[in-house]
C-alpha atoms as a PDB file:
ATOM      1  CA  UNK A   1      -2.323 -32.090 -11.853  1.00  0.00           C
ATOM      2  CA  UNK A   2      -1.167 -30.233  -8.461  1.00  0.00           C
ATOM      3  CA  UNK A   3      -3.124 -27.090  -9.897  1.00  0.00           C
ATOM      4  CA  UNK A   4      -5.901 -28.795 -10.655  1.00  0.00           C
ATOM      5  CA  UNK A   5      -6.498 -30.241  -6.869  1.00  0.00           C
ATOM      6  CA  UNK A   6      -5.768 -27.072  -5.848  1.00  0.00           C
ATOM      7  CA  UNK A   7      -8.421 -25.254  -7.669  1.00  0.00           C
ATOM      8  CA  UNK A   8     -10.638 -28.064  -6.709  1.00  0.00           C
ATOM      9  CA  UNK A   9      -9.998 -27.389  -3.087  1.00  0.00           C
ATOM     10  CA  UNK A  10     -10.985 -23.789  -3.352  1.00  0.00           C
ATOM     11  CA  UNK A  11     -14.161 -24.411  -4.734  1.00  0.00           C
ATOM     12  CA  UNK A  12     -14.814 -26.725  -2.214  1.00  0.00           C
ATOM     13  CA  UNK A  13     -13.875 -24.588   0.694  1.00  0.00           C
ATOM     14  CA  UNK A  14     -15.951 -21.733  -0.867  1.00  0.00           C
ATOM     15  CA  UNK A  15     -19.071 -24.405  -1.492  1.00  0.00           C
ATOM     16  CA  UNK A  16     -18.347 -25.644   2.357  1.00  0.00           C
ATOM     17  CA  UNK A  17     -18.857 -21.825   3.627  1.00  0.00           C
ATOM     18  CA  UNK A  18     -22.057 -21.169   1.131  1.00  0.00           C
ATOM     19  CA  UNK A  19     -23.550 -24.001   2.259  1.00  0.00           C
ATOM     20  CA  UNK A  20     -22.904 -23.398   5.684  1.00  0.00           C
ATOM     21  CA  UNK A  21     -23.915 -19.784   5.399  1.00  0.00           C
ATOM     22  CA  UNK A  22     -27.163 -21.234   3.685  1.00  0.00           C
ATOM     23  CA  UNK A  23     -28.129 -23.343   6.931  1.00  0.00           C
ATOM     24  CA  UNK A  24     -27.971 -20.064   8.914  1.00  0.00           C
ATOM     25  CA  UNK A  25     -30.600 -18.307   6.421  1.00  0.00           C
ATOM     26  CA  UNK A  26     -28.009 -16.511   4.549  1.00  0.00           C
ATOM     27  CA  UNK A  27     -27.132 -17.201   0.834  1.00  0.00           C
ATOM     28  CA  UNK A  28     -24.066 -16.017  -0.840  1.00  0.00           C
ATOM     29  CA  UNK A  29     -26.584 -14.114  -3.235  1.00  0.00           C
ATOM     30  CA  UNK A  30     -29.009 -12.114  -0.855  1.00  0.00           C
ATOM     31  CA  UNK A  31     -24.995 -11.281   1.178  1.00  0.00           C
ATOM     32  CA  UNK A  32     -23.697  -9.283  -2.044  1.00  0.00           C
ATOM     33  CA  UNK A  33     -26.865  -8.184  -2.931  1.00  0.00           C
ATOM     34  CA  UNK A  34     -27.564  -6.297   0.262  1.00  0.00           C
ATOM     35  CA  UNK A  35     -23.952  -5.382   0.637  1.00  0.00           C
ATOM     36  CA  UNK A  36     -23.025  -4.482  -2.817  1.00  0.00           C
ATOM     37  CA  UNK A  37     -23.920  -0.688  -3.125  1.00  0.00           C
ATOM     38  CA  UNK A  38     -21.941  -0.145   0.304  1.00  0.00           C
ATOM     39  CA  UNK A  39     -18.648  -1.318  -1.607  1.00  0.00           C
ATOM     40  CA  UNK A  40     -19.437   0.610  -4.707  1.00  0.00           C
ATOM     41  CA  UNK A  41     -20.331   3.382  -2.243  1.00  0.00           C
ATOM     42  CA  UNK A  42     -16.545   3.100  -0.364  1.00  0.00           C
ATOM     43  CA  UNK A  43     -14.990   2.421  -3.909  1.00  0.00           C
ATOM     44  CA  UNK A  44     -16.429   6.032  -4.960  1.00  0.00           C
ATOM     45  CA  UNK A  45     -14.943   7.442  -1.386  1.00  0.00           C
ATOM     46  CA  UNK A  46     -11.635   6.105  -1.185  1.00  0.00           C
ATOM     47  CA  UNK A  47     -10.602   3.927  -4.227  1.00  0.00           C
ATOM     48  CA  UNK A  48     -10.692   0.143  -2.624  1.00  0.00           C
ATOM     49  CA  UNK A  49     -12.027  -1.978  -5.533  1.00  0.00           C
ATOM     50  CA  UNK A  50     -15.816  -3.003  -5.044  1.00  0.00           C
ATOM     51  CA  UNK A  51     -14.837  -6.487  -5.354  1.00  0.00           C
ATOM     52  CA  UNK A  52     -11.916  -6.620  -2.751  1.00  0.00           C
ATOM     53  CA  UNK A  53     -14.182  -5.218  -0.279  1.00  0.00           C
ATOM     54  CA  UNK A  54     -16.675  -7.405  -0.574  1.00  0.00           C
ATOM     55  CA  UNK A  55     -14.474 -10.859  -1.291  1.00  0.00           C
ATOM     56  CA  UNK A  56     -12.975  -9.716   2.175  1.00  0.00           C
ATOM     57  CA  UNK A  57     -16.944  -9.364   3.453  1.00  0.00           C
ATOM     58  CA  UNK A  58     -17.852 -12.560   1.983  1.00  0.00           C
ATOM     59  CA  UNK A  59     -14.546 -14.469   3.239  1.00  0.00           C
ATOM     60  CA  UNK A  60     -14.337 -13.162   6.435  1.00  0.00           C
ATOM     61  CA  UNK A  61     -17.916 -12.818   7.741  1.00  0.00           C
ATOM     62  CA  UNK A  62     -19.022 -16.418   6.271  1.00  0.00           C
ATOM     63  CA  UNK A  63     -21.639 -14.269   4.317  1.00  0.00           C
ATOM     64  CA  UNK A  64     -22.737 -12.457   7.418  1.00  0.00           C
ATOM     65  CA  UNK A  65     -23.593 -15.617   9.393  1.00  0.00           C
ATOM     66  CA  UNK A  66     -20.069 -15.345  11.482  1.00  0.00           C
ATOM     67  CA  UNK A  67     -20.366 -14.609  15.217  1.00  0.00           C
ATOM     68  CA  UNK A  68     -17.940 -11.531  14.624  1.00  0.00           C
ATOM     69  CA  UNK A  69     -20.853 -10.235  11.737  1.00  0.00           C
ATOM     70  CA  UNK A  70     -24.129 -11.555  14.032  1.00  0.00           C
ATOM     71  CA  UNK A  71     -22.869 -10.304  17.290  1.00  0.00           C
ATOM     72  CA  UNK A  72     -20.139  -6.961  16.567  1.00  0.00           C
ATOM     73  CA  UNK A  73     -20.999  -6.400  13.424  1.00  0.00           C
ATOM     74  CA  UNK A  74     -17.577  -6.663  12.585  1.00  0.00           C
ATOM     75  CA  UNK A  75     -17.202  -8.462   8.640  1.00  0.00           C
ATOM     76  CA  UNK A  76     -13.675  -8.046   7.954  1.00  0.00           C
ATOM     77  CA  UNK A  77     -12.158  -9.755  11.075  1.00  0.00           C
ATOM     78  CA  UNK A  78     -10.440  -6.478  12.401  1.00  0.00           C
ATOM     79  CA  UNK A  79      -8.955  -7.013  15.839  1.00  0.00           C
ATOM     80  CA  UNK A  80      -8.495  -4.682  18.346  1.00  0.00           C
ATOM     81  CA  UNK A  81      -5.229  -3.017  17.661  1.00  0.00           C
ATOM     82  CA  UNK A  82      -5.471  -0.076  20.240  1.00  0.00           C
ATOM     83  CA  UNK A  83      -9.169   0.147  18.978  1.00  0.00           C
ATOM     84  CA  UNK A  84     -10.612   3.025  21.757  1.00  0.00           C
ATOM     85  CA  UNK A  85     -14.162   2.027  20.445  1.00  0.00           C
ATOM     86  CA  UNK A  86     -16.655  -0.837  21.504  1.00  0.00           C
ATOM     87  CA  UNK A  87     -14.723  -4.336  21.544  1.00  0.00           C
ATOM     88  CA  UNK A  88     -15.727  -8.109  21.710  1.00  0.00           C
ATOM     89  CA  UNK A  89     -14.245 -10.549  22.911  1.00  0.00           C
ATOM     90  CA  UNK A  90     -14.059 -13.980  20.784  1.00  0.00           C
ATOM     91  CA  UNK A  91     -12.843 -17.309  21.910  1.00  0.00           C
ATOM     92  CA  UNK A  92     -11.908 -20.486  20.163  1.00  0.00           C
ATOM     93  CA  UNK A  93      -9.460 -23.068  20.681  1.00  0.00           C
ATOM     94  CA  UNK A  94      -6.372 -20.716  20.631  1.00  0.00           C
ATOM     95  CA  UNK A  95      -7.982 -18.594  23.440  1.00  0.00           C
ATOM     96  CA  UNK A  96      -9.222 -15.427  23.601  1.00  0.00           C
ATOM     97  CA  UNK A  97      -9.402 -11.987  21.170  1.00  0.00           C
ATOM     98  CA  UNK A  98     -10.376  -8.723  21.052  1.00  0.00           C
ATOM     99  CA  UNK A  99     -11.766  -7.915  17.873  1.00  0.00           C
ATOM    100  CA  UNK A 100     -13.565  -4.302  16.890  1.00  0.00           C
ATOM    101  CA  UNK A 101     -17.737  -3.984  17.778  1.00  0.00           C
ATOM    102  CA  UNK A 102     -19.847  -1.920  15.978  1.00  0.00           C
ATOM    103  CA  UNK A 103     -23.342  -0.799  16.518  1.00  0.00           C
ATOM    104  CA  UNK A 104     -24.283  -1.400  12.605  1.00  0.00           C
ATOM    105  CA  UNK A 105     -22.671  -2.953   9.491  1.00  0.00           C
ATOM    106  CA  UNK A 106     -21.903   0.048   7.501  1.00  0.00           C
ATOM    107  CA  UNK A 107     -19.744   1.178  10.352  1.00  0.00           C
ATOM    108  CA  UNK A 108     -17.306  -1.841   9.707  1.00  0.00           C
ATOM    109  CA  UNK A 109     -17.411  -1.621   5.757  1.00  0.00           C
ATOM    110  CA  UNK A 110     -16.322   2.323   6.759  1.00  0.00           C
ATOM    111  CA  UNK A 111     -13.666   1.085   9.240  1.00  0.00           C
ATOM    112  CA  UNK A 112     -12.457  -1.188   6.954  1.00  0.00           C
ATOM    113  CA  UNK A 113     -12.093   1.381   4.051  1.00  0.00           C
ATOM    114  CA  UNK A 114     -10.522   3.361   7.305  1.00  0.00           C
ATOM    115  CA  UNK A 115      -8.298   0.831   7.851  1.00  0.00           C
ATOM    116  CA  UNK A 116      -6.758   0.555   4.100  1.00  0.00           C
ATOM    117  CA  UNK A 117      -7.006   3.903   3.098  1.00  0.00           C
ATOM    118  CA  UNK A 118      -4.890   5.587   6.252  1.00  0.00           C
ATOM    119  CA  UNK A 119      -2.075   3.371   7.144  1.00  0.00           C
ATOM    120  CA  UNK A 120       0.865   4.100   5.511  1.00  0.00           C
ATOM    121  CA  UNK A 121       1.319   0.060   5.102  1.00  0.00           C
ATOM    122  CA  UNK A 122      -1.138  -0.315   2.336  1.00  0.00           C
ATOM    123  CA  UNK A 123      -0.790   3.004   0.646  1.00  0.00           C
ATOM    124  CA  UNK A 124       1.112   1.103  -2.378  1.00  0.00           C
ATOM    125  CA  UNK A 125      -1.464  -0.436  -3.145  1.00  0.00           C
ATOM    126  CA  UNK A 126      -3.817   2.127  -4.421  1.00  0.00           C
ATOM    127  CA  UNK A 127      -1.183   2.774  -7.521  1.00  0.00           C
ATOM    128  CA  UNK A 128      -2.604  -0.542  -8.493  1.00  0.00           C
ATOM    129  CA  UNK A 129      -5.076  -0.074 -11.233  1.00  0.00           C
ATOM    130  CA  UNK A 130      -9.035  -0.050  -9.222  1.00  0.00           C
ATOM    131  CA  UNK A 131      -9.980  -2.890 -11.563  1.00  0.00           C
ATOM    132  CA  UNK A 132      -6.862  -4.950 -11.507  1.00  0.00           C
ATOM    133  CA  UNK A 133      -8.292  -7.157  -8.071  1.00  0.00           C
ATOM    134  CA  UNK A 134      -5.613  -9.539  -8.830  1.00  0.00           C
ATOM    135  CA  UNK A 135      -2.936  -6.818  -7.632  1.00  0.00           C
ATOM    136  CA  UNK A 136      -4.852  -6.249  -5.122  1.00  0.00           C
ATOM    137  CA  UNK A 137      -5.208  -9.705  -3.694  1.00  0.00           C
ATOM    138  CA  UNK A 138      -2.133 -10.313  -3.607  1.00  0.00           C
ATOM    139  CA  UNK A 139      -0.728  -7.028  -2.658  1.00  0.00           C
ATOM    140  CA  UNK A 140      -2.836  -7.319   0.499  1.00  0.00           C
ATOM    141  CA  UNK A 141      -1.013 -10.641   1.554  1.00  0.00           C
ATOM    142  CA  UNK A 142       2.547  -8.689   1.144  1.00  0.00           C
ATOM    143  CA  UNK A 143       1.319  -6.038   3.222  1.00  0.00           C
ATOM    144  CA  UNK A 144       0.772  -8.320   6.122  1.00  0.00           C
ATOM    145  CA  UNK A 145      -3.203  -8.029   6.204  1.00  0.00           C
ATOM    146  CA  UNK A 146      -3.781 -11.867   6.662  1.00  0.00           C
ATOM    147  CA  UNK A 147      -1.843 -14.686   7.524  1.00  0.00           C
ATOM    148  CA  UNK A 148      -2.932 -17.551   5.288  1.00  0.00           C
ATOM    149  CA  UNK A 149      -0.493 -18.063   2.312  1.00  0.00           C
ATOM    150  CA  UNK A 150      -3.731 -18.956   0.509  1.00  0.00           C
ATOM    151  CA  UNK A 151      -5.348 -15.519   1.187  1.00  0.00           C
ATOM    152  CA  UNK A 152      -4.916 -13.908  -2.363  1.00  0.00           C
ATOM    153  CA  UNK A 153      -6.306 -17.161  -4.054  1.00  0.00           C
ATOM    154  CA  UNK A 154      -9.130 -17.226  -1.841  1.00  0.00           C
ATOM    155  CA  UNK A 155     -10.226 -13.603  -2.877  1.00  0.00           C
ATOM    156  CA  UNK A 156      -9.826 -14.492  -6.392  1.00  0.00           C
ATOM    157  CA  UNK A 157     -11.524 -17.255  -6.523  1.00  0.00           C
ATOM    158  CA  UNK A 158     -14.340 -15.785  -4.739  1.00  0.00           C
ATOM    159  CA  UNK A 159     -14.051 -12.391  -7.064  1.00  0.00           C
ATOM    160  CA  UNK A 160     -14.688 -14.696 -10.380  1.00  0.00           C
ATOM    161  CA  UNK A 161     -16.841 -17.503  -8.839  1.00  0.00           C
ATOM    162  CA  UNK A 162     -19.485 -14.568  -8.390  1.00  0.00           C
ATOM    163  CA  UNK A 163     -18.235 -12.231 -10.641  1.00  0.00           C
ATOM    164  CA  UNK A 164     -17.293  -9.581  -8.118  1.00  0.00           C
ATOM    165  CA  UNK A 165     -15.260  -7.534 -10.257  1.00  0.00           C
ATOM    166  CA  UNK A 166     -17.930  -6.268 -12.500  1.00  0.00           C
ATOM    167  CA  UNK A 167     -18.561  -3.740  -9.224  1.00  0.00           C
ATOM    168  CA  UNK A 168     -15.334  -2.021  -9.920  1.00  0.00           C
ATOM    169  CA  UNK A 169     -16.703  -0.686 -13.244  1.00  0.00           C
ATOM    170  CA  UNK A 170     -20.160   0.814 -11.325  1.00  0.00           C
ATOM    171  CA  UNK A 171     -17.485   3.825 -10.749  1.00  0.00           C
ATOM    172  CA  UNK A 172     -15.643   6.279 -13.596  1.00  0.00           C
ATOM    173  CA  UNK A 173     -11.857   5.754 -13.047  1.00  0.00           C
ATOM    174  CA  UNK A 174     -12.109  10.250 -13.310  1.00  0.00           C
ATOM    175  CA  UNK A 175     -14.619  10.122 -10.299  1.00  0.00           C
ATOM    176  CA  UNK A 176     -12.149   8.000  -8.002  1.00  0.00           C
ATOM    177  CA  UNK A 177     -10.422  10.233  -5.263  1.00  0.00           C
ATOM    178  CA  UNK A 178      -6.550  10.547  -5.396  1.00  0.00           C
ATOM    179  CA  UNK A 179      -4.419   7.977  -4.408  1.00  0.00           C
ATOM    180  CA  UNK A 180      -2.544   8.757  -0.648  1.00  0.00           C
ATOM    181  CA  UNK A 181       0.667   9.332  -2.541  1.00  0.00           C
ATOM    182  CA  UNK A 182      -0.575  11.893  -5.243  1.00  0.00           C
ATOM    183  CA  UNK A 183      -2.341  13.669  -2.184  1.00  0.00           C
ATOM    184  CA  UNK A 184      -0.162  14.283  -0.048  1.00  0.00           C
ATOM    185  CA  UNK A 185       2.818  14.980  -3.000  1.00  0.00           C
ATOM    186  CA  UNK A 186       4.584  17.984  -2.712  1.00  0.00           C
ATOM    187  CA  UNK A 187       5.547  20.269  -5.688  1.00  0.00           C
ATOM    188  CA  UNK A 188       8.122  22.670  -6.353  1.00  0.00           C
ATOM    189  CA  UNK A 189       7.489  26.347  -5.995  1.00  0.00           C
ATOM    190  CA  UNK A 190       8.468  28.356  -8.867  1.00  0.00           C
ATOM    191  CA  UNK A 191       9.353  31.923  -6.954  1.00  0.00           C
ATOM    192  CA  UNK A 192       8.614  34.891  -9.210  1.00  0.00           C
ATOM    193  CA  UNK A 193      11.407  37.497  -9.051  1.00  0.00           C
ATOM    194  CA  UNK A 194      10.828  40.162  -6.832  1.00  0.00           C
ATOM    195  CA  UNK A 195       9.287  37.320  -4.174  1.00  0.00           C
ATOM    196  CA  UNK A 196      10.565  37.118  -0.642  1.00  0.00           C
ATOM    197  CA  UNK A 197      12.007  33.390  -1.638  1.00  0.00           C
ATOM    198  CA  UNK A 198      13.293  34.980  -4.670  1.00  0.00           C
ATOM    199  CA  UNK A 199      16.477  35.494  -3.082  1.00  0.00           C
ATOM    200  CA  UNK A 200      16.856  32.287  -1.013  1.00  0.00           C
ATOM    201  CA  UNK A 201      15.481  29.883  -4.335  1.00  0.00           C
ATOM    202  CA  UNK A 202      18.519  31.113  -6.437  1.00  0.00           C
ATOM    203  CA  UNK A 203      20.747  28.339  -3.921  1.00  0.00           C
ATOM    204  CA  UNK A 204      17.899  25.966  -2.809  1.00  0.00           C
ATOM    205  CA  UNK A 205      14.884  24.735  -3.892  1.00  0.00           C
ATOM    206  CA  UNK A 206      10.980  25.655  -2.077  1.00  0.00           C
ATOM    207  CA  UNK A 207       8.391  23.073  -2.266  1.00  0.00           C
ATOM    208  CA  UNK A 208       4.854  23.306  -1.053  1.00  0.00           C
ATOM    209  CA  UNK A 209       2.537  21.034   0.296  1.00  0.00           C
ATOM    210  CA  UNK A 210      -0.968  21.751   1.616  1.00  0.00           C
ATOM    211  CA  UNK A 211      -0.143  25.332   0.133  1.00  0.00           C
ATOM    212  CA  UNK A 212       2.558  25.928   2.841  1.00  0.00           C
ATOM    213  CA  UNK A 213       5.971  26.955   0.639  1.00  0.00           C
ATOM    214  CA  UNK A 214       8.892  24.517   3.052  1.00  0.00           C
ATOM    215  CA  UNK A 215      12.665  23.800   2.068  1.00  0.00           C
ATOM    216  CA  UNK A 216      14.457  20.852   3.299  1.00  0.00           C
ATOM    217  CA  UNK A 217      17.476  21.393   5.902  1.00  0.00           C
ATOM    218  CA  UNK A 218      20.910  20.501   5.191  1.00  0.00           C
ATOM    219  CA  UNK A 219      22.140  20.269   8.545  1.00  0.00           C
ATOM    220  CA  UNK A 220      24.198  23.188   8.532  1.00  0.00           C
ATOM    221  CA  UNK A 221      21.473  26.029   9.555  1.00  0.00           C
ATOM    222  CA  UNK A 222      19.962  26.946  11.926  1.00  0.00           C
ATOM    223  CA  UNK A 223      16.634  28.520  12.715  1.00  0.00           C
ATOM    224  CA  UNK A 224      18.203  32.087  13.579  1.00  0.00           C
ATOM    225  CA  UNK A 225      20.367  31.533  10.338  1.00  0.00           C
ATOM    226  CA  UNK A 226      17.571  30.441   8.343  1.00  0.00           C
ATOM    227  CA  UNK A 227      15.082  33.899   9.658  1.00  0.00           C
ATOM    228  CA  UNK A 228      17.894  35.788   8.636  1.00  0.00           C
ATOM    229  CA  UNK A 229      18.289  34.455   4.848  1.00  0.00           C
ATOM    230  CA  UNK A 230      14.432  34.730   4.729  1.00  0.00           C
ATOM    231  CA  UNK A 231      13.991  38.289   6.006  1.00  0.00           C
ATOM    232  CA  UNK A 232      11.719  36.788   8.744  1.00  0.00           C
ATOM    233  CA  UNK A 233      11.930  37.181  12.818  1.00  0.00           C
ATOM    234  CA  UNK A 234      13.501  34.427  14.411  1.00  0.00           C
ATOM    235  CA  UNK A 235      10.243  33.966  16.440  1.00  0.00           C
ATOM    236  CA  UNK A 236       8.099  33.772  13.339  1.00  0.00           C
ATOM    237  CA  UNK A 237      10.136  31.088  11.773  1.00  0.00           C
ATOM    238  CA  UNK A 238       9.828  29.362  14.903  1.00  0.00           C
ATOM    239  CA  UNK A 239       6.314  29.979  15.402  1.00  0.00           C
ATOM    240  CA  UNK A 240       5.737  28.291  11.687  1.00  0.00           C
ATOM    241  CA  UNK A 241       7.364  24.914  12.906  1.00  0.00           C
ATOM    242  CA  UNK A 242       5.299  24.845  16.401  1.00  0.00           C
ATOM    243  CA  UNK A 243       8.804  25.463  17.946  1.00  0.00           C
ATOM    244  CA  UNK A 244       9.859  27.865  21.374  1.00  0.00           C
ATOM    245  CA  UNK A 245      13.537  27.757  20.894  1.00  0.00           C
ATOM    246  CA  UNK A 246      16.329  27.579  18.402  1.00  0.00           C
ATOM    247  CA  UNK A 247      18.650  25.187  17.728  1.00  0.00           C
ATOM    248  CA  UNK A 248      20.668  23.255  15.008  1.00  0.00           C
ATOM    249  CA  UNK A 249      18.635  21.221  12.713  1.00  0.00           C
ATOM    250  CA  UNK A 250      18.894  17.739  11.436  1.00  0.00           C
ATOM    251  CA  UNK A 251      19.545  17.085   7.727  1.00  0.00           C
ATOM    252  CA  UNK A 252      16.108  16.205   5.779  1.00  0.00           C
ATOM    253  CA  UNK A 253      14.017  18.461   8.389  1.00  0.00           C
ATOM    254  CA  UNK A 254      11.180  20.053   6.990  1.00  0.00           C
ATOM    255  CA  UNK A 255      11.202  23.893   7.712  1.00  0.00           C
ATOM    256  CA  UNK A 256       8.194  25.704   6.967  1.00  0.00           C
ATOM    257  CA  UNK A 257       8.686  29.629   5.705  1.00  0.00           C
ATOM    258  CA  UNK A 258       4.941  30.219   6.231  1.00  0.00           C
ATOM    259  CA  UNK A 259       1.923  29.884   9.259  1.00  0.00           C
ATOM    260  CA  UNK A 260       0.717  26.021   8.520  1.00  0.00           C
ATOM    261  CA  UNK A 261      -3.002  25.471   7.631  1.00  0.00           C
ATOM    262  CA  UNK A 262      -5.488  24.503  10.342  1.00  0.00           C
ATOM    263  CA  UNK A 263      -6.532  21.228   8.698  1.00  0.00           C
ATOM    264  CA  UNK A 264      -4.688  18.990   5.841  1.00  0.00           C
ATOM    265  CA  UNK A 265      -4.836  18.625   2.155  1.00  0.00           C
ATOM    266  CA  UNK A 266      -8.029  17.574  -0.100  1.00  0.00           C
ATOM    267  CA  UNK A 267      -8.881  13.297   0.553  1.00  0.00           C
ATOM    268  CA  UNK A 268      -6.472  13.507   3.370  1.00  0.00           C
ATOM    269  CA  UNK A 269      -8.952  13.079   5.941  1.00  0.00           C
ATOM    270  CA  UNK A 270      -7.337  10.982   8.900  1.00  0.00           C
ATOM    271  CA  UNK A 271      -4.305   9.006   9.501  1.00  0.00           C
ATOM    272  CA  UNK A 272      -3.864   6.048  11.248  1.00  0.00           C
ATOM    273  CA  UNK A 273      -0.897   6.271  14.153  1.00  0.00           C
ATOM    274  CA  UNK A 274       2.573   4.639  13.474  1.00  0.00           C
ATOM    275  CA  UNK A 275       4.556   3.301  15.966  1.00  0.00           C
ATOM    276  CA  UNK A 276       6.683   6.014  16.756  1.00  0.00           C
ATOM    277  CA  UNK A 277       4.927   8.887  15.303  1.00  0.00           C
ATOM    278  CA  UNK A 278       3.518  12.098  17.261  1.00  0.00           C
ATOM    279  CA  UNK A 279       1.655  15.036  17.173  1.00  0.00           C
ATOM    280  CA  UNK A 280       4.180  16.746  16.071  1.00  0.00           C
ATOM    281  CA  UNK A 281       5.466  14.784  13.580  1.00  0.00           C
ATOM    282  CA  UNK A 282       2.219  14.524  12.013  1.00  0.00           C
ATOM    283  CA  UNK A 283       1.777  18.349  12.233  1.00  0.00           C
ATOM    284  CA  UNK A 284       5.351  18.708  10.613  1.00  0.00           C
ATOM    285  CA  UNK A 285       3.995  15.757   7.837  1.00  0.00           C
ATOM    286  CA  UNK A 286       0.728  17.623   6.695  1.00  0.00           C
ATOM    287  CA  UNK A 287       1.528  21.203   7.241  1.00  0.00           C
ATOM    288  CA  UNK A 288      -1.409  21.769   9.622  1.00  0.00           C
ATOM    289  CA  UNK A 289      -0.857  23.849  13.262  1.00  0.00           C
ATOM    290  CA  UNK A 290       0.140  21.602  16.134  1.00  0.00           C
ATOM    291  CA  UNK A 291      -3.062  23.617  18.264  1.00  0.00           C
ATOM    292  CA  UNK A 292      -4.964  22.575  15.382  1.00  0.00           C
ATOM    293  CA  UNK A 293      -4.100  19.081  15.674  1.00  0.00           C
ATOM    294  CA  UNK A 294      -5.121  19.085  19.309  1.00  0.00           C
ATOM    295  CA  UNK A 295      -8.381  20.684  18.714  1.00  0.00           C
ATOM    296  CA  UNK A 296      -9.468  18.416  15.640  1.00  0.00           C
ATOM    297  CA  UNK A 297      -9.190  15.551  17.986  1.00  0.00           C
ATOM    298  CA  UNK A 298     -10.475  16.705  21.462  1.00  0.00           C
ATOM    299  CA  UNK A 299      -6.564  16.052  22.649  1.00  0.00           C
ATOM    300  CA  UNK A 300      -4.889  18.211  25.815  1.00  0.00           C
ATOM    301  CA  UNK A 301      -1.452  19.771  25.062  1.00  0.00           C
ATOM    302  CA  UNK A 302       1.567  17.193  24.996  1.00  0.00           C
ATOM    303  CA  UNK A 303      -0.735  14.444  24.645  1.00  0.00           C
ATOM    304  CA  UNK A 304       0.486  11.882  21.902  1.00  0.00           C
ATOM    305  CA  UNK A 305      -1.494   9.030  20.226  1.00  0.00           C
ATOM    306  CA  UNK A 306      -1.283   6.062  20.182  1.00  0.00           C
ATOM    307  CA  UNK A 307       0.010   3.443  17.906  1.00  0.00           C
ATOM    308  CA  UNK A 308      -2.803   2.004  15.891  1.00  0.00           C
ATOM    309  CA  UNK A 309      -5.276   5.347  16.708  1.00  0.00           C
ATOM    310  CA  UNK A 310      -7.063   7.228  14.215  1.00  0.00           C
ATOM    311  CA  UNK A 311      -6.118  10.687  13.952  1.00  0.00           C
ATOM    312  CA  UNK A 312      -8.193  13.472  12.410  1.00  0.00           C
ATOM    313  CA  UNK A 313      -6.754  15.924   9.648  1.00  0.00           C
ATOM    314  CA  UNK A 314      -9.740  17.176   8.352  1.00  0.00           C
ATOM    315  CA  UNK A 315     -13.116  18.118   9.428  1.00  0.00           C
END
């Protein structure tokens, strides 16, 4: 009985906002029509389900007729969150918001693949299956995207009310990109005898990521210690890490035994800033040059982003 009425409600909160967007000259049906081949298009680029992207769309933006959609352009609701682009400024009875402006729609259905794709948050969920929008729904509402405990339901509902998920099946599973976690893997460097490693490998194991060959500290090297074992110059082991001076070395720290690359790995394009997180950190994290970092992203020396930013990794 309880299900029931609450099935009954969602229909009738999804009829309330069709009709509503219907009084403003939008129908549901002209919204995913024009919108559609954008979702398939950001599907194809970074593996968000057609239909998530454009229940959010749909939900969010009213079917376009929100003032968020008619005035920023904005149809997923994004706030601010350190946003260094155009913002607007939304009131209602809770007060004031700054919420993300764009100059055209496609710019928020990119930010909003942006915004998935590159936080660390939401990586789980693209090891969800690209047609399984249930997963997604809900994984979405564990990972802190929305508020409302009804959130998941809503997209649901709106996915088979207008059969949103036949999208997801306009791309090949084989065409998808990677997900952020098979990217950015590491794998284990088999060192051929006769190999610098060779030596080194027989005790510890070298992995390689971004095609930079790194071991993991124990905590009882250091960097002079480490050159040493590696037949390298103290000053080129340091210059690998982006660091001036030796010292001892935490347990877990990535050392890298070769120059890092001047941009990241394949489909690891940009990152969006952790609390916490810095230049170097994220230099250490992708294997790409600390100078390199700087220069992909117009930044001055010792300048570190901020929490929420997007940074560059590739061009």
């Amino acid at each position: 009985m309880l299900m029931r009425y609450f099935k009954r409600y969602l229909l009738a909160s999804l009829m309330f906002i069709s009709t509503v967007a219907c009084m403003f000259g939008q129908s549901y049906e002209s919204y995913i029509e024009k919108y559609k081949e954008t979702a398939i298009d950001q599907m194809r680029k970074t593996g968000i389900p057609a239909s998530i992207t454009l229940a959010q769309a749909c939900l969010e933006s009213a079917y376009g007729t929100s003032t968020l959609a008619t005035k920023a352009h904005n149809h997923f609701g994004i706030k601010c969150h350190d946003w260094t682009g155009d913002k607007f400024t939304y009131r209602d009875e809770e007060g004031a918001s700054c919420y993300r402006s764009y100059k055209k729609d496609e710019e928020s259905f990119q930010d909003h693949s942006d915004f998935l794709r590159y936080r660390d948050r939401y990586a789980f969920l693209f090891d969800y299956s690209p047609t399984d929008y249930k997963a997604w729904a809900y994984g979405l509402k564990q990972a802190g995207y929305a508020t409302d405990p009804q959130y998941p339901t809503k997209l649901i509902a709106l996915i088979e009310k207008y059969s949103l998920y036949q999208y997801d099946t306009a791309v090949e599973t084989d065409n998808l990109p990677p997900t952020p976690a098979e990217a950015e893997t590491s794998v284990k460097v088999e060192v051929e005898k006769g190999n610098i490693l060779y030596k080194i490998s027989l005790d510890r194991e070298v992995f390689s990521t971004n095609g930079v060959s790194y071991i993991v500290a124990d905590g009882y090297e250091t960097y002079g210690y480490l050159a040493k074992e590696y037949n390298l110059f103290k000053r080129q082991l340091l210059k690998y890490n982006d660091l001036s001076k030796d010292g001892d070395i935490e347990p877990g720290t990535v050392i890298y035994l070769q120059p890092k690359k001047n941009q990241a790995a394949k489909h690891l394009d940009k990152h969006v800033v952790e609390e916490g997180e810095t230049m170097y950190s994220l230099s250490q994290r992708y294997a790409v040059k600390l100078s390199s970092l700087y220069k992909l992203n117009s930044l001055e020396k010792g300048q570190e982003p901020i929490a929420g930013s997007i940074i560059i990794l590739r061009k």
